[in-house]
PDB file of N, CA and C in Angstrom:
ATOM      1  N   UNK A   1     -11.699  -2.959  17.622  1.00  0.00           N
ATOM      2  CA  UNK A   1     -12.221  -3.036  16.282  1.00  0.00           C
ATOM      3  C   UNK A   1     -12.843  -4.411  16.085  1.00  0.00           C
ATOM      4  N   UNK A   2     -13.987  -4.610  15.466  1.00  0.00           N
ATOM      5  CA  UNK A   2     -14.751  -5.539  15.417  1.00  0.00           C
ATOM      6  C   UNK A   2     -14.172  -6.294  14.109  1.00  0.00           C
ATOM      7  N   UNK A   3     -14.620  -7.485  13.803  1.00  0.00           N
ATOM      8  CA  UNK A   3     -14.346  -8.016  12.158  1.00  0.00           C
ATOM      9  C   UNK A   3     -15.272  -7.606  11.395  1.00  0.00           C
ATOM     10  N   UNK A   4     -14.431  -7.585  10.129  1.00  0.00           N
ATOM     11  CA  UNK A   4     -14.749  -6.816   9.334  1.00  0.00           C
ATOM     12  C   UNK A   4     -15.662  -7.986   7.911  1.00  0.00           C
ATOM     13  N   UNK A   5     -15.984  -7.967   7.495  1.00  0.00           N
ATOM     14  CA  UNK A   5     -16.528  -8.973   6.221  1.00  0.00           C
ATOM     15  C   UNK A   5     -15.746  -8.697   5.264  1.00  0.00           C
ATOM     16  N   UNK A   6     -15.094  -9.357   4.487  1.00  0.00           N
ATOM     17  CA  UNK A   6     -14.159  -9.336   3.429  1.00  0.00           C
ATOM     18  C   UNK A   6     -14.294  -8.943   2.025  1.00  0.00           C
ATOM     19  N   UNK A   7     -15.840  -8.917   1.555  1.00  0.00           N
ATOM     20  CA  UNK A   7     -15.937  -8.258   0.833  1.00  0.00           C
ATOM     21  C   UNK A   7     -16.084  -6.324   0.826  1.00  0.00           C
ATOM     22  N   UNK A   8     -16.301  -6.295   2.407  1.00  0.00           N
ATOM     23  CA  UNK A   8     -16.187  -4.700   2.394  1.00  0.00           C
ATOM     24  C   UNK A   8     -15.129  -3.702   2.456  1.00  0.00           C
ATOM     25  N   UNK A   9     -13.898  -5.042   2.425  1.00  0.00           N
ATOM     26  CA  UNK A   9     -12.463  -4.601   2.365  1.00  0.00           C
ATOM     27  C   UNK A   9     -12.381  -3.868   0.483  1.00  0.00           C
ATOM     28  N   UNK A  10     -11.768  -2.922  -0.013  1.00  0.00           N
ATOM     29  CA  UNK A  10     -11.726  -2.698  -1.395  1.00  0.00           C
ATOM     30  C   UNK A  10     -10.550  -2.762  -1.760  1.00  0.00           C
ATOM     31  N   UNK A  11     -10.155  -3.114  -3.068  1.00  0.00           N
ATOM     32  CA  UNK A  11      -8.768  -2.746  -3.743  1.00  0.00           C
ATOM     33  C   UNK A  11      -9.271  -1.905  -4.581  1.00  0.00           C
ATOM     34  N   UNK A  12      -8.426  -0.589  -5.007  1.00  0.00           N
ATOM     35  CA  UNK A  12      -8.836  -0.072  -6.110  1.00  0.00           C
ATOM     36  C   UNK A  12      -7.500  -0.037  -6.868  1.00  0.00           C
ATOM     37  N   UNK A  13      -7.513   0.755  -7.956  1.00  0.00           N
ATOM     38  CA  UNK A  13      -6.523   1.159  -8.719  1.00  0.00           C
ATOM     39  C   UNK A  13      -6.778   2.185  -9.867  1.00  0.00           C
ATOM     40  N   UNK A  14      -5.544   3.463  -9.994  1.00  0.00           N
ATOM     41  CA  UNK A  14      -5.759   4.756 -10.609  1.00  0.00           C
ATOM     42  C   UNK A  14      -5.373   4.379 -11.733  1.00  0.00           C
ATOM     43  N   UNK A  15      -7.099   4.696 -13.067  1.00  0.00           N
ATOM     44  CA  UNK A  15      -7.383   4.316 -14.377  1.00  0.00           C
ATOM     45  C   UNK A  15      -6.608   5.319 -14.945  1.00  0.00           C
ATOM     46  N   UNK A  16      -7.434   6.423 -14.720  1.00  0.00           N
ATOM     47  CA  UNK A  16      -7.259   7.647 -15.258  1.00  0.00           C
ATOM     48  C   UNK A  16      -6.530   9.153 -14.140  1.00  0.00           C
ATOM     49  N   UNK A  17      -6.199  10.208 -14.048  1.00  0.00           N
ATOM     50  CA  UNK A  17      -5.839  10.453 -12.896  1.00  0.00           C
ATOM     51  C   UNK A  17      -6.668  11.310 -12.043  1.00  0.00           C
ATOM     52  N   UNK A  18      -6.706  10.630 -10.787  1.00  0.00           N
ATOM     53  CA  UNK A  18      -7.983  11.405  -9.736  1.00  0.00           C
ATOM     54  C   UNK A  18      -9.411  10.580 -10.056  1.00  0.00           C
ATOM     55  N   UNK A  19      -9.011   9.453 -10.506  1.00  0.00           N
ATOM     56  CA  UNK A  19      -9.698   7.942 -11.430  1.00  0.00           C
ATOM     57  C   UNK A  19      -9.976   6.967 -11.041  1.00  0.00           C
ATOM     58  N   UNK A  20     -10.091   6.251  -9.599  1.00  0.00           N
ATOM     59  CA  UNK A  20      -9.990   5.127  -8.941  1.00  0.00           C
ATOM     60  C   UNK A  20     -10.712   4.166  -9.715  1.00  0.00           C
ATOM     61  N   UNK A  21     -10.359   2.794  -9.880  1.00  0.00           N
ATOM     62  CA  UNK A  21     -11.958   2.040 -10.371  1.00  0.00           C
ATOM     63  C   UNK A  21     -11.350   0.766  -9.133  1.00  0.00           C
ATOM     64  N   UNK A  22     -12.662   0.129  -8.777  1.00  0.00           N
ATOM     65  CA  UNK A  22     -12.090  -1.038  -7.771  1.00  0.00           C
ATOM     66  C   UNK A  22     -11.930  -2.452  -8.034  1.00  0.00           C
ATOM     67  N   UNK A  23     -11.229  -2.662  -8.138  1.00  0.00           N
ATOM     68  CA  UNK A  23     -10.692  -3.905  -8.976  1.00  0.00           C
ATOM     69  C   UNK A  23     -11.444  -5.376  -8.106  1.00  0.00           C
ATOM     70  N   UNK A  24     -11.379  -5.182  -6.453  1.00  0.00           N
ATOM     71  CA  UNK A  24     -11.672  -6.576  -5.982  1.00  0.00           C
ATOM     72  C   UNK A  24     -11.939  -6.421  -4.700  1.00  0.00           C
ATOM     73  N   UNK A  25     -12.929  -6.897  -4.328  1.00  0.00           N
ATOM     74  CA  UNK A  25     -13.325  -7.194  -3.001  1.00  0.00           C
ATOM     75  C   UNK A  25     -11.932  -7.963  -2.250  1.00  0.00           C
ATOM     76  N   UNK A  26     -11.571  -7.951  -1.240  1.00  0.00           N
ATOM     77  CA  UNK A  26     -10.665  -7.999  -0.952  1.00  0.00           C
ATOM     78  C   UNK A  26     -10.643  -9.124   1.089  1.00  0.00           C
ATOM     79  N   UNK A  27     -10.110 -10.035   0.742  1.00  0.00           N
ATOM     80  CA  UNK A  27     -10.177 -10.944   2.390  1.00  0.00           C
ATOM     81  C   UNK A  27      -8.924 -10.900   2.635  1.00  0.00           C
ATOM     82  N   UNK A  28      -8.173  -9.801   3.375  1.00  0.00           N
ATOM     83  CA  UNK A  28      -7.038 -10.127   3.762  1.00  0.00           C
ATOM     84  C   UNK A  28      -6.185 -10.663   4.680  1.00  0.00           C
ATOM     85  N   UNK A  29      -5.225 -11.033   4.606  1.00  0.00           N
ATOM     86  CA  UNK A  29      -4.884 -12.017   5.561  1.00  0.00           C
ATOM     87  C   UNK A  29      -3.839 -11.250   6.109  1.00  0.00           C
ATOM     88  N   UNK A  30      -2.983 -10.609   5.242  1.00  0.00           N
ATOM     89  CA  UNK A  30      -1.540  -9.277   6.382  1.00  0.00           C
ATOM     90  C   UNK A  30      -1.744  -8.249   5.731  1.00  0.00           C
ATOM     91  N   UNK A  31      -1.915  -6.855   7.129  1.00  0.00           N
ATOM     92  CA  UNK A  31      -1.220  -5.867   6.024  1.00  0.00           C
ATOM     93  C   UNK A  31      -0.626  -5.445   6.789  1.00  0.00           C
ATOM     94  N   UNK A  32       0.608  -4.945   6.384  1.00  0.00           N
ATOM     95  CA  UNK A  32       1.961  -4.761   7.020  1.00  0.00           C
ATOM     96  C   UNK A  32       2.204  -3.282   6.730  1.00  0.00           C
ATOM     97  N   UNK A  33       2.350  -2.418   7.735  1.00  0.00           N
ATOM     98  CA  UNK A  33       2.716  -0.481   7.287  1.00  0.00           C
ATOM     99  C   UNK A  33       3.966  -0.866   8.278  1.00  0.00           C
ATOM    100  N   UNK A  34       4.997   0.132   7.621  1.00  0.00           N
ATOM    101  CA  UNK A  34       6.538   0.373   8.031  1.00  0.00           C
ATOM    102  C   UNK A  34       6.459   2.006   7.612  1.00  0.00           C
ATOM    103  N   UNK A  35       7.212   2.236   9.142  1.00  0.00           N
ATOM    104  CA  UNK A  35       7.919   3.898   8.784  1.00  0.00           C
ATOM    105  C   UNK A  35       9.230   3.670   9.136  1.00  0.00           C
ATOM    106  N   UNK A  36      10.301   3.414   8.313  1.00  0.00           N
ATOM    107  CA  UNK A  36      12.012   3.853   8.728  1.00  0.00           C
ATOM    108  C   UNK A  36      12.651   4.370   8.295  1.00  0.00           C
ATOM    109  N   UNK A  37      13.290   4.553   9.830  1.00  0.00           N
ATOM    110  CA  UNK A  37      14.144   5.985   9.782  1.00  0.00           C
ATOM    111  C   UNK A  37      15.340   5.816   9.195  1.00  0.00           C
ATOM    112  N   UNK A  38      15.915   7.155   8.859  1.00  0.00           N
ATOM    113  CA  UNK A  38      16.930   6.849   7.784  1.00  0.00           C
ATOM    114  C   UNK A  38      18.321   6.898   9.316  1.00  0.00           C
ATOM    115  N   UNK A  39      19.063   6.183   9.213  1.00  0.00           N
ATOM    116  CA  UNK A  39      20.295   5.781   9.902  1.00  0.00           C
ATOM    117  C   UNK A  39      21.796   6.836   9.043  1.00  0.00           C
ATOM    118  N   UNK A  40      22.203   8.041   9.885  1.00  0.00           N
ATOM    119  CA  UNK A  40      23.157   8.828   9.142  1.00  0.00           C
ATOM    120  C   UNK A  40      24.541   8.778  10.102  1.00  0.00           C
ATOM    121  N   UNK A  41      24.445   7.629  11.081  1.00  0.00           N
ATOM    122  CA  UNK A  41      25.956   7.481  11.854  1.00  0.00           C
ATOM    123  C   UNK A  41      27.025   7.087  11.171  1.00  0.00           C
ATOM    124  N   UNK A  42      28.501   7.820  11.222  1.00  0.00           N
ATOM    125  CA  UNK A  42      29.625   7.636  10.684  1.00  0.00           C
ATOM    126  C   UNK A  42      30.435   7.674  11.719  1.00  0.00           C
ATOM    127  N   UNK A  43      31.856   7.555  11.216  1.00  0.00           N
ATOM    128  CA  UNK A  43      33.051   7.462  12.309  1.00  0.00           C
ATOM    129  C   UNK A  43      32.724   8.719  12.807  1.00  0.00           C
ATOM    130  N   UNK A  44      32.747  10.106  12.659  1.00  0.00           N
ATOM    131  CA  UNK A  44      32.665  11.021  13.230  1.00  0.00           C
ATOM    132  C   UNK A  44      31.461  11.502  14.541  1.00  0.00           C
ATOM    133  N   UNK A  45      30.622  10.714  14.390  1.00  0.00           N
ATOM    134  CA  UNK A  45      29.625  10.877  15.597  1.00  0.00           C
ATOM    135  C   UNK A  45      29.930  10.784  16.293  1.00  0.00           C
ATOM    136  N   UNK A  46      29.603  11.738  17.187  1.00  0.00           N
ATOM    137  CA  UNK A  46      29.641  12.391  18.485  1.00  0.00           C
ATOM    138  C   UNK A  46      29.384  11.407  19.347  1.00  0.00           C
ATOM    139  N   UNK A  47      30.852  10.577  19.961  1.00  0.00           N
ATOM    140  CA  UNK A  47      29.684   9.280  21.373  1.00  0.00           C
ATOM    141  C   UNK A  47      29.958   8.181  20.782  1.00  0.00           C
ATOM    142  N   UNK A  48      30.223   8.812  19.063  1.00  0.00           N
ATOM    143  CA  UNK A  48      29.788   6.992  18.253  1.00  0.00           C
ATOM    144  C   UNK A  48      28.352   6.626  18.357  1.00  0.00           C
ATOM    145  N   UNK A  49      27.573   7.647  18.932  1.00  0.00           N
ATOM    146  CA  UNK A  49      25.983   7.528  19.187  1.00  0.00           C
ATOM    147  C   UNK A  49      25.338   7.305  17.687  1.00  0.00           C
ATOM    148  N   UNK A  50      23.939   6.695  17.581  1.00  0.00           N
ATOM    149  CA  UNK A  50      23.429   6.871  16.588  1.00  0.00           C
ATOM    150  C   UNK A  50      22.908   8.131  16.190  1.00  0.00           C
ATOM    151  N   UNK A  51      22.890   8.542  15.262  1.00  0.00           N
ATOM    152  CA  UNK A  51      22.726   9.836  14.633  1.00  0.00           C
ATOM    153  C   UNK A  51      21.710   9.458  13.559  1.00  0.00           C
ATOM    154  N   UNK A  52      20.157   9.544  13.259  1.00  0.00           N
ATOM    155  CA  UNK A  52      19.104   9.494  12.162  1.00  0.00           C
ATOM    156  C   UNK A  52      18.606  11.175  11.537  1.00  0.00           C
ATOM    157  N   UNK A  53      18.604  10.898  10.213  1.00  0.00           N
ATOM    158  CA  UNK A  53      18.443  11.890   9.395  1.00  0.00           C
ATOM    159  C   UNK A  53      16.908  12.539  10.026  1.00  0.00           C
ATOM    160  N   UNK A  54      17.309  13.945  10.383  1.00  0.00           N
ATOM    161  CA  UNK A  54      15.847  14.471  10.884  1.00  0.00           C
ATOM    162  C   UNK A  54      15.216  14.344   9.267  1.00  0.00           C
ATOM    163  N   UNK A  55      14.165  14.755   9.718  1.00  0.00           N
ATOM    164  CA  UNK A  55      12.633  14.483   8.560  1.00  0.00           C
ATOM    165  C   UNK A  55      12.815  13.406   7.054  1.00  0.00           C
ATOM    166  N   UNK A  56      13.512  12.509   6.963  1.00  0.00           N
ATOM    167  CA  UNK A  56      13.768  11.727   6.026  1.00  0.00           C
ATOM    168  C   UNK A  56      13.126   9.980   6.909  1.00  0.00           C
ATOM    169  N   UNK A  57      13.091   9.272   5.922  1.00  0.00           N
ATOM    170  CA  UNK A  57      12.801   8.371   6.051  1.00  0.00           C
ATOM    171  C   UNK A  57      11.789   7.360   4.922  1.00  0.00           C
ATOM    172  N   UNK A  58      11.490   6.269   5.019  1.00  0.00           N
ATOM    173  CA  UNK A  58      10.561   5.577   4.247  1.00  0.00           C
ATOM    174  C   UNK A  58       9.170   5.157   4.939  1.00  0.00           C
ATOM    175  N   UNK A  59       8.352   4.622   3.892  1.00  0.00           N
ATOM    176  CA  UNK A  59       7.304   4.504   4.476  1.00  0.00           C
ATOM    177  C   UNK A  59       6.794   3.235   3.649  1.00  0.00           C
ATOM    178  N   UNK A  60       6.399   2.245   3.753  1.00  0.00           N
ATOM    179  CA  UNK A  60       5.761   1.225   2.664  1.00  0.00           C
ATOM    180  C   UNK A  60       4.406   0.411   3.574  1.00  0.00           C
ATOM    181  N   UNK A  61       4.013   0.236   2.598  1.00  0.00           N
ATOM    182  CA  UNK A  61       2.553  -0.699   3.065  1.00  0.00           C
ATOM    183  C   UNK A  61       2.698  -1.901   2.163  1.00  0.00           C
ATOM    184  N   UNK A  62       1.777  -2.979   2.542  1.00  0.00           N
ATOM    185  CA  UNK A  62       2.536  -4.637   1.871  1.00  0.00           C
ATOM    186  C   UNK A  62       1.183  -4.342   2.033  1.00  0.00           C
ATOM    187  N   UNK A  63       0.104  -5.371   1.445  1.00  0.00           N
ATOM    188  CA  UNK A  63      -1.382  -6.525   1.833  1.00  0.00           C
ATOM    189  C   UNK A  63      -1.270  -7.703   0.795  1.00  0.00           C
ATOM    190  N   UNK A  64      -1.558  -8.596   2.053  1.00  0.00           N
ATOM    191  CA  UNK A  64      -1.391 -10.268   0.980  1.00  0.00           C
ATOM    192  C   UNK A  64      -2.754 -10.635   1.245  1.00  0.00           C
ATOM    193  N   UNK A  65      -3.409 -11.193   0.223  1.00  0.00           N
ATOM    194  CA  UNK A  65      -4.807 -11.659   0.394  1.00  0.00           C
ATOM    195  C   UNK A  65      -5.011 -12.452  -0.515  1.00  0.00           C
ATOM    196  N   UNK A  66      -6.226 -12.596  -0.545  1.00  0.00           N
ATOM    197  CA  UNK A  66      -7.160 -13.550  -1.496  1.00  0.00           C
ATOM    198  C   UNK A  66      -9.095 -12.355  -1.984  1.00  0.00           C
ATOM    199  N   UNK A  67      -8.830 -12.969  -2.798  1.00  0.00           N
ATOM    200  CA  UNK A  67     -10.027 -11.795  -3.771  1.00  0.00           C
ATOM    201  C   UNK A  67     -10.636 -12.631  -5.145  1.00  0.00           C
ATOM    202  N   UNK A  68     -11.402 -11.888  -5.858  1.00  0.00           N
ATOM    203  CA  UNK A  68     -11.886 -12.195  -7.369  1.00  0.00           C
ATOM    204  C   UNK A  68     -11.922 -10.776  -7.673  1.00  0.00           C
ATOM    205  N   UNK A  69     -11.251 -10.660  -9.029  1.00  0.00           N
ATOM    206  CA  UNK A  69     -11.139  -9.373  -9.566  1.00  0.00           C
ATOM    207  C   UNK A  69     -13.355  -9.135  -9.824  1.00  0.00           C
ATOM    208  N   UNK A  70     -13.093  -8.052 -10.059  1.00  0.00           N
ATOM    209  CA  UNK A  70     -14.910  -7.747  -9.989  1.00  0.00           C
ATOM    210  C   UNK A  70     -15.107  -7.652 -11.204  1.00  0.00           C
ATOM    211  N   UNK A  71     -14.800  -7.411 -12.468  1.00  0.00           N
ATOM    212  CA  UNK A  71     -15.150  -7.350 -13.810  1.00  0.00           C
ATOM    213  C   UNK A  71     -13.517  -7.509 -14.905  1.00  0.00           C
ATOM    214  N   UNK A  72     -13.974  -7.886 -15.816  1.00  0.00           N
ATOM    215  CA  UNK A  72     -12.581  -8.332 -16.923  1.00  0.00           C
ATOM    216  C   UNK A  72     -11.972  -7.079 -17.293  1.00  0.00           C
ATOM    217  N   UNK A  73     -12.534  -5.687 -17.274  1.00  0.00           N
ATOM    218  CA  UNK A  73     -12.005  -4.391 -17.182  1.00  0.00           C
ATOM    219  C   UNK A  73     -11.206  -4.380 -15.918  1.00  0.00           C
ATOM    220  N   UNK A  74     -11.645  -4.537 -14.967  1.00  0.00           N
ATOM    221  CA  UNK A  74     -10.398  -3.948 -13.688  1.00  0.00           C
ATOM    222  C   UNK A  74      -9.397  -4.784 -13.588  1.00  0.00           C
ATOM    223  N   UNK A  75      -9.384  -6.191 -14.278  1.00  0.00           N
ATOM    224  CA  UNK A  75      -8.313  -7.490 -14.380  1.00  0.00           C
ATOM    225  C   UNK A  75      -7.541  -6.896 -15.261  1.00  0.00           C
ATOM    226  N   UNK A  76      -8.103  -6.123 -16.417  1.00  0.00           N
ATOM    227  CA  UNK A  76      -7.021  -5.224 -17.825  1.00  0.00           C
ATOM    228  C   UNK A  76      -6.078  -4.795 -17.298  1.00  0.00           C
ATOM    229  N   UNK A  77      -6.972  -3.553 -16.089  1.00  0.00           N
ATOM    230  CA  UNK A  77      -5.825  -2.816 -15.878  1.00  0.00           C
ATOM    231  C   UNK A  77      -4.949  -2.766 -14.706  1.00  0.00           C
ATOM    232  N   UNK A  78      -5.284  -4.473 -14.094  1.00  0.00           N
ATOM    233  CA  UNK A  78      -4.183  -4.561 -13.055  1.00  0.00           C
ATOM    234  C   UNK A  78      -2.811  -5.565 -14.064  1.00  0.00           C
ATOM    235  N   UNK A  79      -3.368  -6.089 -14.629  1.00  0.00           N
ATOM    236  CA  UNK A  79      -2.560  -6.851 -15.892  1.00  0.00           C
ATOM    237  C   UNK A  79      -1.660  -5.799 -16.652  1.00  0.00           C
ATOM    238  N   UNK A  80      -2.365  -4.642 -17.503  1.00  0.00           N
ATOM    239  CA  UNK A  80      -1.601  -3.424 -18.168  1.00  0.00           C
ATOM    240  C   UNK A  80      -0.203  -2.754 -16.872  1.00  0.00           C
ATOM    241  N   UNK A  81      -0.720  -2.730 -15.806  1.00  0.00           N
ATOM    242  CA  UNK A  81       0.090  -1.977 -14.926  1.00  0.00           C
ATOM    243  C   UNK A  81       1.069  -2.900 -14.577  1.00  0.00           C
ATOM    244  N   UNK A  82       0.854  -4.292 -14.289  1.00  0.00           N
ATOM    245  CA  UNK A  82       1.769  -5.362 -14.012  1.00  0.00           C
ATOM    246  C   UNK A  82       2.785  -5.186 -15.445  1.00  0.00           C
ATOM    247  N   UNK A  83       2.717  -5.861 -16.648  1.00  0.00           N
ATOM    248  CA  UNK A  83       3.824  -5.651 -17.736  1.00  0.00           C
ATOM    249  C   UNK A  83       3.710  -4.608 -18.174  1.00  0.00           C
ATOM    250  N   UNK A  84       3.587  -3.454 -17.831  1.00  0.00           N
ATOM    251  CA  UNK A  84       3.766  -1.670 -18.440  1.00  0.00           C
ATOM    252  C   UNK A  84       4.804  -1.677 -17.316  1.00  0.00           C
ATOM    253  N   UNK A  85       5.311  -2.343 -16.402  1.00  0.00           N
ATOM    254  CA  UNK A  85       5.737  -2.137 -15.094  1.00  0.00           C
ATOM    255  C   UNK A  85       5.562  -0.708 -14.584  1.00  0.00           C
ATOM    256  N   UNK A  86       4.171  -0.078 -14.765  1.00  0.00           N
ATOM    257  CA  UNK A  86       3.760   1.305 -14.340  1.00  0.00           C
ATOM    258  C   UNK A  86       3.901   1.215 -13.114  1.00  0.00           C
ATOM    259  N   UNK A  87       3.984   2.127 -12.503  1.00  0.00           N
ATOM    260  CA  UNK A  87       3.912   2.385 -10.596  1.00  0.00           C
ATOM    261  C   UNK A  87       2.614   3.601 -10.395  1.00  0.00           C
ATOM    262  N   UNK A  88       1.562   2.622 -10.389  1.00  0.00           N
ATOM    263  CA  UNK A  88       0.256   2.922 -10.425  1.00  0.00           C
ATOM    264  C   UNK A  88      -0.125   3.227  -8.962  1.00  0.00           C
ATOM    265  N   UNK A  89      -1.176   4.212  -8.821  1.00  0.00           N
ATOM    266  CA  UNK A  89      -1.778   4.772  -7.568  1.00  0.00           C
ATOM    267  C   UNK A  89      -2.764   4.023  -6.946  1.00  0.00           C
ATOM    268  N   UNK A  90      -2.518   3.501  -5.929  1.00  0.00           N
ATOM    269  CA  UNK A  90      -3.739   2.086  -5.805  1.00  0.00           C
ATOM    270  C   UNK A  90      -3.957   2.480  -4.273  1.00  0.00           C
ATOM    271  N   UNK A  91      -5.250   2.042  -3.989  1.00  0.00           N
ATOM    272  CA  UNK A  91      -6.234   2.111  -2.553  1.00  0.00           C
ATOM    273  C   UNK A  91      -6.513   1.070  -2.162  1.00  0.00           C
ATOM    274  N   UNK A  92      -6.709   0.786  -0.547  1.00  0.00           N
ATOM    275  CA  UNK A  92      -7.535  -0.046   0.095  1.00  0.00           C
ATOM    276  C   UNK A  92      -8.221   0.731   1.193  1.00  0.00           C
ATOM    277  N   UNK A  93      -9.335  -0.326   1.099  1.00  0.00           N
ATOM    278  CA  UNK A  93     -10.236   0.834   1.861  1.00  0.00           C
ATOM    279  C   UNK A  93     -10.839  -0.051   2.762  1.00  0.00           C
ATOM    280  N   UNK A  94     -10.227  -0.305   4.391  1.00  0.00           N
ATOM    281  CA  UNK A  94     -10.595  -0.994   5.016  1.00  0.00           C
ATOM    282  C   UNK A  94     -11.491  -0.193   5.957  1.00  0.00           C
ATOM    283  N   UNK A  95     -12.831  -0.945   6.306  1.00  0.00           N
ATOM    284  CA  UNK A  95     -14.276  -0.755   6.792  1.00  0.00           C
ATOM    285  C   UNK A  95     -13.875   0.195   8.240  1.00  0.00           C
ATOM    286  N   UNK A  96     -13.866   1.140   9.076  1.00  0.00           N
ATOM    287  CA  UNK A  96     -13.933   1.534  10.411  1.00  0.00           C
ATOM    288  C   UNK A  96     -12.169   1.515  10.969  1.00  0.00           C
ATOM    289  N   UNK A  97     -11.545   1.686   9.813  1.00  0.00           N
ATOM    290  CA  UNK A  97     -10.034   2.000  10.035  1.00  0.00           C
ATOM    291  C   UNK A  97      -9.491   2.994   9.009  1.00  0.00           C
ATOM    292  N   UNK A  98     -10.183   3.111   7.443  1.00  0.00           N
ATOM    293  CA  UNK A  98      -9.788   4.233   7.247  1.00  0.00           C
ATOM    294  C   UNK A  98      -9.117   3.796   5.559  1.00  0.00           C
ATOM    295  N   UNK A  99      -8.702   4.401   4.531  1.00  0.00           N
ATOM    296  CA  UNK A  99      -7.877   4.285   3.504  1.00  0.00           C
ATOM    297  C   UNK A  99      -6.441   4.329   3.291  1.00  0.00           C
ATOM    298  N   UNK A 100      -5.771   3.526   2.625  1.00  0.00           N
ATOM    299  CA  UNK A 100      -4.542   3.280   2.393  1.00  0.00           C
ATOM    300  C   UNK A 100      -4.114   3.508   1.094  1.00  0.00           C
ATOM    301  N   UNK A 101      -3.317   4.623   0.444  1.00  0.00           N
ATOM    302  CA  UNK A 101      -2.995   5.130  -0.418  1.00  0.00           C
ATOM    303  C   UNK A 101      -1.785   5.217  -1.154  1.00  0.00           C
TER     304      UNK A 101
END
């Protein structure tokens, strides 16, 4: 994968629903994806072996960066979602790797 230019990185965030608007060009510096598995070993396992919950688990994505919000509307409503403490639907949309949802 080649580098990417930092403004073609996007943040967005869900206004309305099925609503994206894009809040900021985006230069990032980490983004971090985790899948873990859920751990279900007790005294009773078989072996004392580890034992993980089939089809359960977590999944989280982190990105730390640096940006300028793109207009005083998409700053509203990353501000509204920050003290509404909403758990808002938000995107990044990095260039020749694909969207993060």
């Amino acid at each position: 994968m080649t580098a990417q230019a930092g403004k073609d990185m996007l943040l967005k965030i869900e206004g309305a629903p099925g609503v994206f608007t894009t809040v900021a060009g985006l230069r990032a510096r980490t983004i971090s994806l985790n899948a873990k598995t859920v751990d279900a070993t007790d005294g009773d396992s078989a072996g004392r072996w580890r034992e993980l919950l089939a089809g359960a688990g977590v999944k989280s994505a982190a990105v730390s960066g640096q940006g300028i919000f793109r207009d005083a509307a998409s700053d509203a409503l990353v501000r509204e979602a920050f003290f509404d403490q909403a758990a808002k639907r938000w995107r990044l949309i990095v260039p020749d790797f694909g969207v993060l949802e």
